[in-house]
Protein backbone atom coordinates (compact mmCIF):
# COMPACT_ATOMS: atom_id res chain seq x y z
CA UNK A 1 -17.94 -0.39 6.99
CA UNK A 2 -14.55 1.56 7.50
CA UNK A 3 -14.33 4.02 10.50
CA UNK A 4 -12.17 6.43 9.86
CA UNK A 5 -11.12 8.43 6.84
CA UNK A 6 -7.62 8.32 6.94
CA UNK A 7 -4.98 7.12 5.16
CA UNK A 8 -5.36 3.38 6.50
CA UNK A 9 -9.26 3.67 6.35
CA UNK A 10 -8.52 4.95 2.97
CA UNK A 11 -6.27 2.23 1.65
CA UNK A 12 -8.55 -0.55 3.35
CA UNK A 13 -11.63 0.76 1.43
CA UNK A 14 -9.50 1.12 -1.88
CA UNK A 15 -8.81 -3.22 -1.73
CA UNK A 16 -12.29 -3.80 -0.48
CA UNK A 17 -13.50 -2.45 -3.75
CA UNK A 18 -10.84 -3.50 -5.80
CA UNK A 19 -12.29 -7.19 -4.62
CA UNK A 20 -15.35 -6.20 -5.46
CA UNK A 21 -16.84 -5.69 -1.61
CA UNK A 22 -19.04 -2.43 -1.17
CA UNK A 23 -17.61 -0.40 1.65
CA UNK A 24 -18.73 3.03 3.45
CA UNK A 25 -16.53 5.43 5.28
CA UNK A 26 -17.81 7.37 8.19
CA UNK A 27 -15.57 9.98 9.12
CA UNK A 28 -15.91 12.09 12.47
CA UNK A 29 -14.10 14.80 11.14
CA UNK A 30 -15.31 17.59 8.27
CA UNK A 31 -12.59 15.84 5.89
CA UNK A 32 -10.52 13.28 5.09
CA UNK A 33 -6.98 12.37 6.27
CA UNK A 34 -6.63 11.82 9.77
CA UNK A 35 -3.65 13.75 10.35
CA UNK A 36 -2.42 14.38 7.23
CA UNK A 37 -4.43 17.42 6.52
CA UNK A 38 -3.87 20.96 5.60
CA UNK A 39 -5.22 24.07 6.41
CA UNK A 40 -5.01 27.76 4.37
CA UNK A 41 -4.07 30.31 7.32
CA UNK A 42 -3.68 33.86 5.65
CA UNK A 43 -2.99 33.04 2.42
CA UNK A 44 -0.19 29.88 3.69
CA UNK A 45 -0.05 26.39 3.82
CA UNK A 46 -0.24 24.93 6.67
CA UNK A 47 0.24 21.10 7.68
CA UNK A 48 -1.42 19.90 10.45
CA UNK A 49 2.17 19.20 12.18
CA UNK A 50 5.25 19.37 10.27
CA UNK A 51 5.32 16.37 7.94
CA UNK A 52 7.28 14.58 4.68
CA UNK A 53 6.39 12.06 2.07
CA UNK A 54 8.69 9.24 0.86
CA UNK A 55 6.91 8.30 -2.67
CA UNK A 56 9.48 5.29 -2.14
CA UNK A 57 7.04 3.37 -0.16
CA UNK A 58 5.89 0.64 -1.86
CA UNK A 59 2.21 1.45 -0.53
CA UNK A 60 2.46 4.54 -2.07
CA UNK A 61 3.96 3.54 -5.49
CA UNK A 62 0.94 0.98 -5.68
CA UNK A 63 -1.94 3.70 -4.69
CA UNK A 64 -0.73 6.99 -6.23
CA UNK A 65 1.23 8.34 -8.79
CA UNK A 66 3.52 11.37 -7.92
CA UNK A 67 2.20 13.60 -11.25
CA UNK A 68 -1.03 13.36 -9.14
CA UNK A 69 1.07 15.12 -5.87
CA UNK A 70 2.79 17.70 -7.29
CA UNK A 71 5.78 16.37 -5.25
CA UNK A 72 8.47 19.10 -4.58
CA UNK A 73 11.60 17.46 -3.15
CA UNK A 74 13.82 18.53 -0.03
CA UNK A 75 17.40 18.78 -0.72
CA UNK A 76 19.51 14.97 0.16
CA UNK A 77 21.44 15.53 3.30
CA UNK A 78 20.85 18.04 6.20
CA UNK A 79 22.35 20.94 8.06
CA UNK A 80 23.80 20.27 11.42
CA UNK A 81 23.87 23.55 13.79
CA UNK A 82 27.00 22.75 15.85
CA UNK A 83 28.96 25.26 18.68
CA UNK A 84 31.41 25.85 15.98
CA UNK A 85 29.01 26.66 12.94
CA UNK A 86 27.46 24.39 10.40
CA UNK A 87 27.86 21.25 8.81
CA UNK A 88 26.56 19.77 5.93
CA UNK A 89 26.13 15.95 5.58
CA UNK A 90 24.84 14.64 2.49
CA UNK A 91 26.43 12.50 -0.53
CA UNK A 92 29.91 14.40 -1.42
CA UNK A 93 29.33 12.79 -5.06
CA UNK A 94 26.61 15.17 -5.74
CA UNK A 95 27.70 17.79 -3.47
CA UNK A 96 31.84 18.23 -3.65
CA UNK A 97 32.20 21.22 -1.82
CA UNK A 98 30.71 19.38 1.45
CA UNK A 99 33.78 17.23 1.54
CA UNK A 100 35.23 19.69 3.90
CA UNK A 101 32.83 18.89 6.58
CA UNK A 102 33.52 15.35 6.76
CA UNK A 103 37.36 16.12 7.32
CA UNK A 104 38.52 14.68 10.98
CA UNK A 105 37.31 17.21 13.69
CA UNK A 106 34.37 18.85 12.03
CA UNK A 107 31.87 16.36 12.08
CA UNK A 108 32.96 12.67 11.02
CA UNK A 109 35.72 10.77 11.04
CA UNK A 110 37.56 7.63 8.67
CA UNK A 111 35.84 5.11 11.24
CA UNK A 112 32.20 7.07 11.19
CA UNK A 113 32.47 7.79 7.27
CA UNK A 114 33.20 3.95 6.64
CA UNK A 115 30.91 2.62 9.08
CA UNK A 116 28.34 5.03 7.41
CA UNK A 117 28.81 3.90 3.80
CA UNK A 118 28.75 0.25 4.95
CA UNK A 119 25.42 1.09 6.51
CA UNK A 120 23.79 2.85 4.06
CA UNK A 121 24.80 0.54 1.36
CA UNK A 122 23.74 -2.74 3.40
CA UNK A 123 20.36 -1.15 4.12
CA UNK A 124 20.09 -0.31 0.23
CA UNK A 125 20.56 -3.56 -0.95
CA UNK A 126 19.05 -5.98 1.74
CA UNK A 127 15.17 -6.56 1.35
CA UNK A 128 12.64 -5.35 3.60
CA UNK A 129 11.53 -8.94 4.59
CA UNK A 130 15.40 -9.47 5.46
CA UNK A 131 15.74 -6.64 7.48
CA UNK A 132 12.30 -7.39 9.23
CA UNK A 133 13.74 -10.58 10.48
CA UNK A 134 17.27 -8.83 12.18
CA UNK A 135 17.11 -9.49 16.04
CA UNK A 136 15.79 -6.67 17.47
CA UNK A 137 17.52 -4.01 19.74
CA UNK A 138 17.76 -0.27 20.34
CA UNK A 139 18.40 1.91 17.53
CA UNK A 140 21.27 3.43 19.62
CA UNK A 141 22.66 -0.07 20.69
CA UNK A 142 22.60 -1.02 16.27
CA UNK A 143 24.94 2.03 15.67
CA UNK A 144 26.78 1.28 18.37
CA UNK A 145 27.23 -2.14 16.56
CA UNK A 146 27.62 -0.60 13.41
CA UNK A 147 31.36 0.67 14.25
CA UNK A 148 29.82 4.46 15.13
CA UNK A 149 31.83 6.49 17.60
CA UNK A 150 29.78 8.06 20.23
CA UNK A 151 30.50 11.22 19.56
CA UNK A 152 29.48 10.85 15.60
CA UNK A 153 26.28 9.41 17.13
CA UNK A 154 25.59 12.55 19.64
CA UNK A 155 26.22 15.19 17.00
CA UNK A 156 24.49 13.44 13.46
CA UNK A 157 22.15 10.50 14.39
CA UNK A 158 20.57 11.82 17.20
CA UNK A 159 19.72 15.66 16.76
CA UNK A 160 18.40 13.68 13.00
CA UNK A 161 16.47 10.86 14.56
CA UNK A 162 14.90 12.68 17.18
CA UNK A 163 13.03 14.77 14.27
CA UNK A 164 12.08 11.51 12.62
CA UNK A 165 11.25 8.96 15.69
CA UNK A 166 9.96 12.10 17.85
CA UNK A 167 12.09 10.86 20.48
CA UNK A 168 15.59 11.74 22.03
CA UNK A 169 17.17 8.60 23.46
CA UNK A 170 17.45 6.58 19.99
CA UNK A 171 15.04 3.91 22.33
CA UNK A 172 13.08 3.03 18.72
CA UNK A 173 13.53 -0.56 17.26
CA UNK A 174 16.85 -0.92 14.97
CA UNK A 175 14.14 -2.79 12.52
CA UNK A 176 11.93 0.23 12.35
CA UNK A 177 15.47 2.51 11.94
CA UNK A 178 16.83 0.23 9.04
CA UNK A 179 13.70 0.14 7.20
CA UNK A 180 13.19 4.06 7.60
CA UNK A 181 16.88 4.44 6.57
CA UNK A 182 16.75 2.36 3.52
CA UNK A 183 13.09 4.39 2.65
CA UNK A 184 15.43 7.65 2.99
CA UNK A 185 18.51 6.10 0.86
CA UNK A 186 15.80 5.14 -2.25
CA UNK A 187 13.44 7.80 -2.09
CA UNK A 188 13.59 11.75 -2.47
CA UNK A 189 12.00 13.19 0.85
CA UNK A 190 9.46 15.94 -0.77
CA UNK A 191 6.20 17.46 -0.09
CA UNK A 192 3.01 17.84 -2.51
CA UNK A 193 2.86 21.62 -3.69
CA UNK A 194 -0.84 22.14 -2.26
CA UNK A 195 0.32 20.28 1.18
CA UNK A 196 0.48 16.97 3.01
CA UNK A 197 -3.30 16.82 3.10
CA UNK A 198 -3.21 16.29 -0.78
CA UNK A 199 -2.35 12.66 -0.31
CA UNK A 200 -5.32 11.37 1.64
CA UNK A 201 -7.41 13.52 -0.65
CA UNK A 202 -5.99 11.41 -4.12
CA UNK A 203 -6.68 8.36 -2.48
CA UNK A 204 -10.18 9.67 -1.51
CA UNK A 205 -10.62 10.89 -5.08
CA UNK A 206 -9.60 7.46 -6.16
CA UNK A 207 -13.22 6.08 -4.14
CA UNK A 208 -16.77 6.04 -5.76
CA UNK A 209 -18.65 9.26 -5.24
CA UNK A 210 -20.43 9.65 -1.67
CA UNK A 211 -18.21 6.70 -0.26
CA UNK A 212 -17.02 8.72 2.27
CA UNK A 213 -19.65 10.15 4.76
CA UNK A 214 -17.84 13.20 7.02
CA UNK A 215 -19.18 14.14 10.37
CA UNK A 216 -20.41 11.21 11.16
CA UNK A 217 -18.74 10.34 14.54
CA UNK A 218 -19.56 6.86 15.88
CA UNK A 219 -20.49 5.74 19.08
CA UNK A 220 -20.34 2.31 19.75
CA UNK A 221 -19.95 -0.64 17.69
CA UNK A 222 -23.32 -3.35 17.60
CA UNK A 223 -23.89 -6.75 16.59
CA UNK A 224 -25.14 -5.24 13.14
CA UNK A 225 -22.74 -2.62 12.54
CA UNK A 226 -22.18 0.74 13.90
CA UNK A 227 -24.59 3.93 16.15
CA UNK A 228 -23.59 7.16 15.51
CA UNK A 229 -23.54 10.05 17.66
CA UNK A 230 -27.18 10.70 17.14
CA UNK A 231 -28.08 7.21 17.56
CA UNK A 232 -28.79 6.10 13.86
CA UNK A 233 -27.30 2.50 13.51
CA UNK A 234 -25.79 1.83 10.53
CA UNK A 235 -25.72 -1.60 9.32
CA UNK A 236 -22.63 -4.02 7.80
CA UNK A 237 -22.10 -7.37 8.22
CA UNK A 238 -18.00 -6.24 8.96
CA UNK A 239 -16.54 -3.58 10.37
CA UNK A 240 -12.94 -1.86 10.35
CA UNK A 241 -12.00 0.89 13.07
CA UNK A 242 -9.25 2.58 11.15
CA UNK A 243 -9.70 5.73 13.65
CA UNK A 244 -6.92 7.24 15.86
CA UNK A 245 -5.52 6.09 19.08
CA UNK A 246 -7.74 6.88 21.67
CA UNK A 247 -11.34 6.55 19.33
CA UNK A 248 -9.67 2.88 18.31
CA UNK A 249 -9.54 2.03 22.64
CA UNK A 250 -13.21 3.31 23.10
CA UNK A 251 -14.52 1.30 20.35
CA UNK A 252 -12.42 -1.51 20.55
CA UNK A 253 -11.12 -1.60 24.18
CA UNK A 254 -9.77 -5.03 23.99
CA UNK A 255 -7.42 -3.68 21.18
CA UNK A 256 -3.92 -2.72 22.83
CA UNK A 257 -2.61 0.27 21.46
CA UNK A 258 0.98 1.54 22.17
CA UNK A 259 1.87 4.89 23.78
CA UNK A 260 2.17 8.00 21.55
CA UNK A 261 4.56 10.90 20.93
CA UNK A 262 3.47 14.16 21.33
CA UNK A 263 4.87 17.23 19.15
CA UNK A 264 4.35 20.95 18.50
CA UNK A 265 5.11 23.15 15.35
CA UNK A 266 5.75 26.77 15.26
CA UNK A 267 4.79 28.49 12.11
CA UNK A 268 6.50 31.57 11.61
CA UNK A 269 6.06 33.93 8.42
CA UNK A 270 9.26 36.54 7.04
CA UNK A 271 9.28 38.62 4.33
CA UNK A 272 12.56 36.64 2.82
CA UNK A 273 13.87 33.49 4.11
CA UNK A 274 16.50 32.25 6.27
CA UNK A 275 17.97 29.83 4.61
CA UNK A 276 18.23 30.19 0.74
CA UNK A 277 17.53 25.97 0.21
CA UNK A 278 15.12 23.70 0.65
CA UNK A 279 17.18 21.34 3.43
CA UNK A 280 16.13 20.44 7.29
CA UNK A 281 18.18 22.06 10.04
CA UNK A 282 18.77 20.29 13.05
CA UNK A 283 20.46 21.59 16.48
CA UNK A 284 23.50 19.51 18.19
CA UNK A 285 21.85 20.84 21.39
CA UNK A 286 18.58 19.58 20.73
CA UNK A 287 16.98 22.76 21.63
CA UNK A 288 14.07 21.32 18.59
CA UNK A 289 13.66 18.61 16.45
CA UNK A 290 14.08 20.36 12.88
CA UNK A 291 13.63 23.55 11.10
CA UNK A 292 13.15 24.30 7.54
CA UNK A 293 11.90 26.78 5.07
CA UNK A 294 8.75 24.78 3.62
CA UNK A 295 8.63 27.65 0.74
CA UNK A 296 11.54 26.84 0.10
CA UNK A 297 10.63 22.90 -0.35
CA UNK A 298 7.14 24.49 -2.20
CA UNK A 299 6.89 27.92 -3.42
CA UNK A 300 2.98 27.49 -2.92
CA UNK A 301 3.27 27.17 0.96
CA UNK A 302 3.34 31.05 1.19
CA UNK A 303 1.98 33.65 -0.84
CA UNK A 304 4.26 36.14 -3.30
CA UNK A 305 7.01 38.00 -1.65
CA UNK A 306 6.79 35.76 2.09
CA UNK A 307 8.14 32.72 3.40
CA UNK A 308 7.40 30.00 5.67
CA UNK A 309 9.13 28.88 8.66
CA UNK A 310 8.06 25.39 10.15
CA UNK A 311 10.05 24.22 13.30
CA UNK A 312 8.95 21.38 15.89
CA UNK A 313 9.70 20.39 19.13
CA UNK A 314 9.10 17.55 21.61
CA UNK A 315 5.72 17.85 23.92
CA UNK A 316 2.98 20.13 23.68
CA UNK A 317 2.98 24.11 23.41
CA UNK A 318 3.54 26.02 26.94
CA UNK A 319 3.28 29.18 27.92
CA UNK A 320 6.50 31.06 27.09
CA UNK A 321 8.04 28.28 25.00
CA UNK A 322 7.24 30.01 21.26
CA UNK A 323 9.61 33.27 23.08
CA UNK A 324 12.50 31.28 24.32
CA UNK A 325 12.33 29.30 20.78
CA UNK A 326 12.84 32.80 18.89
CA UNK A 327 15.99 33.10 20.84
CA UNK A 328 17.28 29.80 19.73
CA UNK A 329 15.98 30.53 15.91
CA UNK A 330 17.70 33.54 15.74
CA UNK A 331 20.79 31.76 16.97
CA UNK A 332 20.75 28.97 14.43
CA UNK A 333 19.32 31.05 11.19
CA UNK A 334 21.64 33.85 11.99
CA UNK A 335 18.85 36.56 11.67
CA UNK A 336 16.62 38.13 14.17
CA UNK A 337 13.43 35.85 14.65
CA UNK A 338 11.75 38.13 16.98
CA UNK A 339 10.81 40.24 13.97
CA UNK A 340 8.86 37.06 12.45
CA UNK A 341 5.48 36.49 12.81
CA UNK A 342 3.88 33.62 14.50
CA UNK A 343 1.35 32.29 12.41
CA UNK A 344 -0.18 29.59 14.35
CA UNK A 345 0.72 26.35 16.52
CA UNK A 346 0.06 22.72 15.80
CA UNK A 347 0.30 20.14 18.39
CA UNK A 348 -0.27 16.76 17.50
CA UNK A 349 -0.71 14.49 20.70
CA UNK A 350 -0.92 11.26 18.95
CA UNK A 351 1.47 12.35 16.09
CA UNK A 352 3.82 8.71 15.68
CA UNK A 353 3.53 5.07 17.98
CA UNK A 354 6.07 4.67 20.10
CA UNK A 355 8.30 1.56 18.91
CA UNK A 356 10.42 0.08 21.53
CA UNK A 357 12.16 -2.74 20.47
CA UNK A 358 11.34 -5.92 20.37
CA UNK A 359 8.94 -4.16 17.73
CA UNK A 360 6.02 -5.88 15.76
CA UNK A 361 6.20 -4.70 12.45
CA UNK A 362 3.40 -6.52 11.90
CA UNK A 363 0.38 -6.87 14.09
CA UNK A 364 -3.15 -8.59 13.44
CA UNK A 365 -5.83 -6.55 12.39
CA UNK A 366 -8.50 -9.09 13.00
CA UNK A 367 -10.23 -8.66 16.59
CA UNK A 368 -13.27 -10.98 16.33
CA UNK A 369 -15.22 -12.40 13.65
CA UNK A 370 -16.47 -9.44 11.61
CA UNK A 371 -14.57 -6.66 13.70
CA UNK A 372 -10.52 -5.44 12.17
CA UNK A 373 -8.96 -2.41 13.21
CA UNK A 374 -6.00 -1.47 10.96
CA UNK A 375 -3.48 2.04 11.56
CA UNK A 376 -0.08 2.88 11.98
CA UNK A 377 -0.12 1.60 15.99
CA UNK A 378 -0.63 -2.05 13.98
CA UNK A 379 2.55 -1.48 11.77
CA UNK A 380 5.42 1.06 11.41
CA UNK A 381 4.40 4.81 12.45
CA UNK A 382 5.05 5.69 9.20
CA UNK A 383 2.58 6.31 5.43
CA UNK A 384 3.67 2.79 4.78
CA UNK A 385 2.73 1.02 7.71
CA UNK A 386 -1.11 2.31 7.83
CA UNK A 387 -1.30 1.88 4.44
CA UNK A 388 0.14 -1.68 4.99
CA UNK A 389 -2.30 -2.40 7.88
CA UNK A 390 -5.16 -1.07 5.67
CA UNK A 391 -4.51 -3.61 3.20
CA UNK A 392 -4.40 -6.64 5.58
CA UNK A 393 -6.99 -5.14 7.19
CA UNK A 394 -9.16 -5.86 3.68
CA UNK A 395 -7.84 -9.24 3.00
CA UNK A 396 -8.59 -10.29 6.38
CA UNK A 397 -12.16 -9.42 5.85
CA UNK A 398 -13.25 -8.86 2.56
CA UNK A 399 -15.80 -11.62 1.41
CA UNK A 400 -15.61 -13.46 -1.71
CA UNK A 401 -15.11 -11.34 -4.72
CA UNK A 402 -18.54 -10.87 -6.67
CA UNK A 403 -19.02 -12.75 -9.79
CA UNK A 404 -17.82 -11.22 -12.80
CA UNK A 405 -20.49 -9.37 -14.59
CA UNK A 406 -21.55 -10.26 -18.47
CA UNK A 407 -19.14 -8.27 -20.24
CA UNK A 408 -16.95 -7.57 -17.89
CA UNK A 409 -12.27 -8.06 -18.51
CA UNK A 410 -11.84 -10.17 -15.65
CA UNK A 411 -8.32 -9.42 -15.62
CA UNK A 412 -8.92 -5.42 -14.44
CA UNK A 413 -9.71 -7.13 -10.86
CA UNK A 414 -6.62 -8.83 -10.92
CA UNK A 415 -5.46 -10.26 -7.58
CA UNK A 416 -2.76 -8.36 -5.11
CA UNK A 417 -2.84 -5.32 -6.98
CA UNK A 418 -5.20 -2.51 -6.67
CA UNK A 419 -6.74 -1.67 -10.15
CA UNK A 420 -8.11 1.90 -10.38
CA UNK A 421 -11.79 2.06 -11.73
CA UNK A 422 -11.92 4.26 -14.80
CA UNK A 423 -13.41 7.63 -14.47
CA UNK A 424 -17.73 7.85 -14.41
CA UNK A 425 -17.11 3.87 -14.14
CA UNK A 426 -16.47 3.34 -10.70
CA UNK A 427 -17.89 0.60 -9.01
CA UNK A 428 -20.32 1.10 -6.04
CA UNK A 429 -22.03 -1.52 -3.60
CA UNK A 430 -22.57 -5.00 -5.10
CA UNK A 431 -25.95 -5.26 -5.16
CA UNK A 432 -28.02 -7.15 -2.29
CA UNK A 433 -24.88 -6.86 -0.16
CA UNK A 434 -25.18 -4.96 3.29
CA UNK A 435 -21.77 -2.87 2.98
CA UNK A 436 -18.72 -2.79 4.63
């Protein structure tokens, strides 16, 4: 038994059934993802906190294919809103005309633009495993290292890594920065067309019909299994708690889980947009984390002849804070934001782990004999890391595969690699098994 339908629940139950293990989901919730989900909010897409997808996680290559995503890619680089205008930093190979903001006294200079290219490059080319095993220290205290001027650090890295970490003091393990920057360097940031909720609901799709079972909130785990709620007890012989944060302490409370970061997104709607590309905007002041035009990212975030503003900040929404934003919006889109309309807020209190080095990048998702928990608090706070945790969740715990059935290729259950079932031929719970 999984508990918990997102994307690490989702992933776990994927390689229990690849190995031939029946599994069940119950899900708390009235659908699948956790909190990658996506709501329809007059006729506009709305994530359930401003999010993006790196289809360069090897997690992700493995589970899903991007033809099934619809991916729509942001633009490589970002704007930087300084006190003397805006810069652009991205690859000058693909974007000449940005050569002009790299010049000395704009935004970098020779020692930031080498030290740069050295990093980017060594990040590229060194393997994950390799950059797990660096000695750990402050993503503020690698740069640093790296031959980056403070000043190059104040105005680029940490208005940029404040939107990604959800924290401003660069405190996050320089493992979990090097592995996020090399994810960045190889992959093409983008965002399915129909939202970030279509991700958890492929890999759902991917799952034998009626796997999943939604409002079904659990109670407490037994010595057979699970009691919901309403007190039915559900049996299986194993169970994985692949909930959030605070469900994962009540059901599990010897299970340490980390701190989380807390953030807020202000949807605003326009009749024409801002900012004519699809590329994140970040403020030297730190007045937010990032802005961007998500229609311009997807066309099918807003309906015909409107677009879609999505800009986050640190902590949770307070009374006045969407008015004083406008000021600053209107300040760094150069257009009058008061005229917008606010669509709706998201806050996500337990949006991304917090990851003080020394960081475990990975953490054991076996409790006690028969009980595994598995989500991004046991990894990376990242798509990767609770898919990752998912997956050791199910090798930790899956029993033996079943025996191959008369007639059945052997080789479409092949080890270490998910196999996808054909459709109308999708396995369901080996028989005379109590399920996962």
């Amino acid at each position: 038994m999984v508990i918990g339908a997102g994307v690490a629940g989702l992933a776990c139950a994927q390689d229990l059934l690849a190995a031939g293990v029946g599994v069940r989901i119950l899900e708390a919730s009235d659908g699948v993802g956790g909190r990658m989900r996506s709501d329809r909010v007059h006729g506009f897409v709305i994530d359930r906190g401003f999010q993006v997808f790196n289809p360069s996680y090897p997690q992700v290559r493995r589970r899903l294919a991007g033809d099934e995503l619809d991916l729509r890619p942001f633009s490589r680089g970002v704007l930087i809103h300084t006190d003397t205008g805006r810069r652009r930093l991205t690859d000058p190979r693909a974007h000449p005309s940005t050569l002009v903001d790299l010049l000395p006294g704009r935004l970098a200079g020779p020692r930031d633009l080498a030290a740069l290219g050295a990093l980017t490059a060594s990040d590229a080319l060194t393997t994950p495993h390799r950059l797990k095993g660096r000695p750990d220290r402050s993503t503020r205290k690698a740069l640093a290292d790296a031959g980056f001027t403070n000043a190059f650090v104040e105005r680029f890295f940490l208005p940029f890594l404040s939107g990604v970490f959800l924290e401003d003091r660069l405190e996050t393990s320089a493992r979990v920065f090097h592995l996020v920057w090399r994810s960045m360097v190889r992959g093409a940031l983008s965002l399915p067309a129909a939202g970030i909720g279509a991700v958890p609901l492929a890999l759902a799709a991917s799952l034998p019909k009626d796997t999943v079972r939604l409002e079904t909130p659990v109670e407490r785990l037994t010595d057979d299994g699970a009691e919901t709620v309403t007190g039915e007890l559900v049996p299986a012989r194993a169970v994985v708690v692949a909930t959030g944060p605070g469900p994962a302490e009540t059901l599990m409370p010897d299970v340490a889980v980390p701190a989380y970061r807390v953030v807020t997104t202000y949807y605003h709607a326009m009749p024409d947009p801002p900012l004519n590309e699809p590329t994140l905007l970040v403020d030297t002041r730190r007045r937010f984390l990032n802005t961007c035009v998500l229609s311009n990212v997807a066309a099918s975030y807003a309906p015909p002849g409107r677009a879609l503003v999505a800009t986050s900040v640190l902590g949770a929404d307070a009374e006045g804070r969407e008015r004083a934003l406008r000021s600053t919006l209107s300040e760094v889109h150069d257009t009058d934001a008061d005229r917008w309309d606010l669509l709706t807020v998201r806050t996500v209190p337990d949006a991304l782990p917090a990851m003080a080095p020394p960081q475990e990048l990975s953490r054991t998702t076996r409790v006690a004999p028969g009980r595994y928990v598995c989500g991004d608090h046991r990894a990376t706070g990242s798509v990767q890391g609770a898919m990752a945790s998912g997956a050791r969740a199910a090798q930790g715990g899956a029993a033996r595969p079943r025996p191959v059935a008369p007639g059945e290729d052997p080789k479409t259950r092949s080890a270490g690699r998910l196999t996808r079932a054909p459709p109308g031929r999708r396995a369901g719970c080996p028989a005379g098994r109590p399920p996962w």
